[in-house]
Protein backbone atom coordinates (compact mmCIF):
# COMPACT_ATOMS: atom_id res chain seq x y z
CA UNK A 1 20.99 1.96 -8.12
CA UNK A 2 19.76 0.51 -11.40
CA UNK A 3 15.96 -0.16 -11.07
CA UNK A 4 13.24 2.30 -11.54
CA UNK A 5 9.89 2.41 -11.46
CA UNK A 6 8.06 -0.03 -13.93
CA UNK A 7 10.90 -2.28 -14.41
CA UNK A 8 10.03 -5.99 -13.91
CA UNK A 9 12.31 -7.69 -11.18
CA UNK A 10 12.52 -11.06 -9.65
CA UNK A 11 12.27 -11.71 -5.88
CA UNK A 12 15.32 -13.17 -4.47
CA UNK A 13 14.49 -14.57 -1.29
CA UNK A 14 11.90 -15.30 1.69
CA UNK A 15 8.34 -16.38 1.04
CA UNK A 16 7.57 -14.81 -2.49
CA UNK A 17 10.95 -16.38 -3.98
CA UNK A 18 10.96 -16.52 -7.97
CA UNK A 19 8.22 -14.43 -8.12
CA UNK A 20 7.95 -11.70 -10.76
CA UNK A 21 6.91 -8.11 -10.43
CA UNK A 22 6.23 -4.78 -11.64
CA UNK A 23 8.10 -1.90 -9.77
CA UNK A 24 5.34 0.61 -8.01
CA UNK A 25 8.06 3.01 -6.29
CA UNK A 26 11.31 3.31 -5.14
CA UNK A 27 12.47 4.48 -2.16
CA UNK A 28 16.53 5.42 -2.72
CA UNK A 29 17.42 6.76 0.99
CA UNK A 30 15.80 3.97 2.36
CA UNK A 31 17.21 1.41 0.19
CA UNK A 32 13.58 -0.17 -0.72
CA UNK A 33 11.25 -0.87 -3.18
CA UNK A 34 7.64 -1.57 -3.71
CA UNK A 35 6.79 -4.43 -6.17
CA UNK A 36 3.36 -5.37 -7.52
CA UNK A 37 1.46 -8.03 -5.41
CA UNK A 38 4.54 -9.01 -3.18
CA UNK A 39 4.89 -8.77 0.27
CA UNK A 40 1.16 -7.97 0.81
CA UNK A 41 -0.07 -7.19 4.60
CA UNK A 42 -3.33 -6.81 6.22
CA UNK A 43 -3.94 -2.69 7.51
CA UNK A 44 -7.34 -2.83 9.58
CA UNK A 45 -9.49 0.80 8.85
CA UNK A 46 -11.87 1.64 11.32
CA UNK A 47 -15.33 3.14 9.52
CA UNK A 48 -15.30 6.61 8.59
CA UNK A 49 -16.78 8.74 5.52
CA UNK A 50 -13.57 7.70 3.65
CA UNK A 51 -14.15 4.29 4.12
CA UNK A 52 -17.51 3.73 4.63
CA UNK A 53 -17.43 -0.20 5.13
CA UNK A 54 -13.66 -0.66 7.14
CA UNK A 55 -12.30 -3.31 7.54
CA UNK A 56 -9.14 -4.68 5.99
CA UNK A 57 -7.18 -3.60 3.22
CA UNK A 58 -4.54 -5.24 1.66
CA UNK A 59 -1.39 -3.39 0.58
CA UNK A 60 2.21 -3.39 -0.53
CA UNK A 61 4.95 -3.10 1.77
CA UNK A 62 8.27 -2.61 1.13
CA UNK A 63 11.32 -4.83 0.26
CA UNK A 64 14.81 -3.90 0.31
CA UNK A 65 16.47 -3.74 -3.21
CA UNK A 66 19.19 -6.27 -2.59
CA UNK A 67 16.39 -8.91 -2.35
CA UNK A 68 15.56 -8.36 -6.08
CA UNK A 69 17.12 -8.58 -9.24
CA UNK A 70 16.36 -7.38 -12.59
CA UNK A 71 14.48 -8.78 -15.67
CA UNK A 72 16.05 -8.01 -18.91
CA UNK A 73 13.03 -7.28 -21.22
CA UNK A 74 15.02 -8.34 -24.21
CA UNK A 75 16.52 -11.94 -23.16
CA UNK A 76 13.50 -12.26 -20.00
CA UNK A 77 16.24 -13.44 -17.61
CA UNK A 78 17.16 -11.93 -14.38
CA UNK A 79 20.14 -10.39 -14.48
CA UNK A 80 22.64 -7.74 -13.41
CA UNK A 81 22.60 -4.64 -14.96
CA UNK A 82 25.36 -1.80 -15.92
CA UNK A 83 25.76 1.20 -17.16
CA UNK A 84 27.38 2.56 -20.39
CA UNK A 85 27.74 5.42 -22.80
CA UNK A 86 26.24 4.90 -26.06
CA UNK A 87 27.02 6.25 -29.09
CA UNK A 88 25.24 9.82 -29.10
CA UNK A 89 27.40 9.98 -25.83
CA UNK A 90 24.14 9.94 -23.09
CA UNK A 91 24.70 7.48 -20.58
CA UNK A 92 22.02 3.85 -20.64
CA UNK A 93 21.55 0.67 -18.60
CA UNK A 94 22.34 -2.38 -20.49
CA UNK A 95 22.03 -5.71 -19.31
CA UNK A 96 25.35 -7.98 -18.75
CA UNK A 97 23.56 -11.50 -20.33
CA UNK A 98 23.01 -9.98 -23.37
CA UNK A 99 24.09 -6.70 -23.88
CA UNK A 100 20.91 -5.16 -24.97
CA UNK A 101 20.17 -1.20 -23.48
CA UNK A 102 17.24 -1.32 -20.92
CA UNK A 103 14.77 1.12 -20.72
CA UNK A 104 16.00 4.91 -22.65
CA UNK A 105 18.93 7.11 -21.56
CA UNK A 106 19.63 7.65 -17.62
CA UNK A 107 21.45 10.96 -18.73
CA UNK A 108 21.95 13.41 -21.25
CA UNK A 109 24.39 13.08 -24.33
CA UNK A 110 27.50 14.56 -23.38
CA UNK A 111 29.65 15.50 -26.58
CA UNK A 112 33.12 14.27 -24.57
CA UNK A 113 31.61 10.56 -24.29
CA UNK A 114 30.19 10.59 -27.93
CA UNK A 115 31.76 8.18 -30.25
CA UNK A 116 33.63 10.65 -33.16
CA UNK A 117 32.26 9.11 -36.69
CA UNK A 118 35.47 8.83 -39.18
């Protein structure tokens, strides 16, 4: 799975289509993400010390993760992304448009994977 929290992705499909988000949390057993000011529902609170007015609050719900797709913060285009060793040999997303590495390393450097300078 190649999104994390903070990552900007585009909404696929239903209602919200083309809209763009920031990435609040991730939910990887469940296959489902929570994005900034999409999919917004109505919970009604009863009064209590906690909430002293009640009422309703509105809150994120879930989406699943094939309904999005990432932004590249380098080209701004939603795109697939991949991963890749880079040179120090630690392991990055990149994104397939342009190439570019998104976000900082997903692993470690690993000295097998690092590129041997000449």
């Amino acid at each position: 799975m190649h999104i994390r929290v903070n990552d900007t992705v585009e909404i696929l499909t239903g209602d919200e289509r083309g809209t763009r988000g920031k990435v609040l949390s991730v939910d990887r057993t469940a296959g489902k993400l929570i994005v900034e000011g999409v999919n917004r529902v109505y919970k009604h609170v009863r009064r209590s010390q906690r909430n002293p007015q009640g009422g309703r609050l509105s809150k994120e719900m879930p989406i699943q993760i094939s309904n999005v797709l990432l932004v590249c913060p380098a080209c701004s285009a939603r795109t697939r992304s991949g991963s890749r060793y880079a040179a120090d040999g630690s392991k990055e997303r990149y994104c397939k448009k342009c190439s570019k590495a998104i976000g900082g390393p997903i692993s470690p450097p690993r000295t097998a994977y690092a590129k041997k300078s000449n």
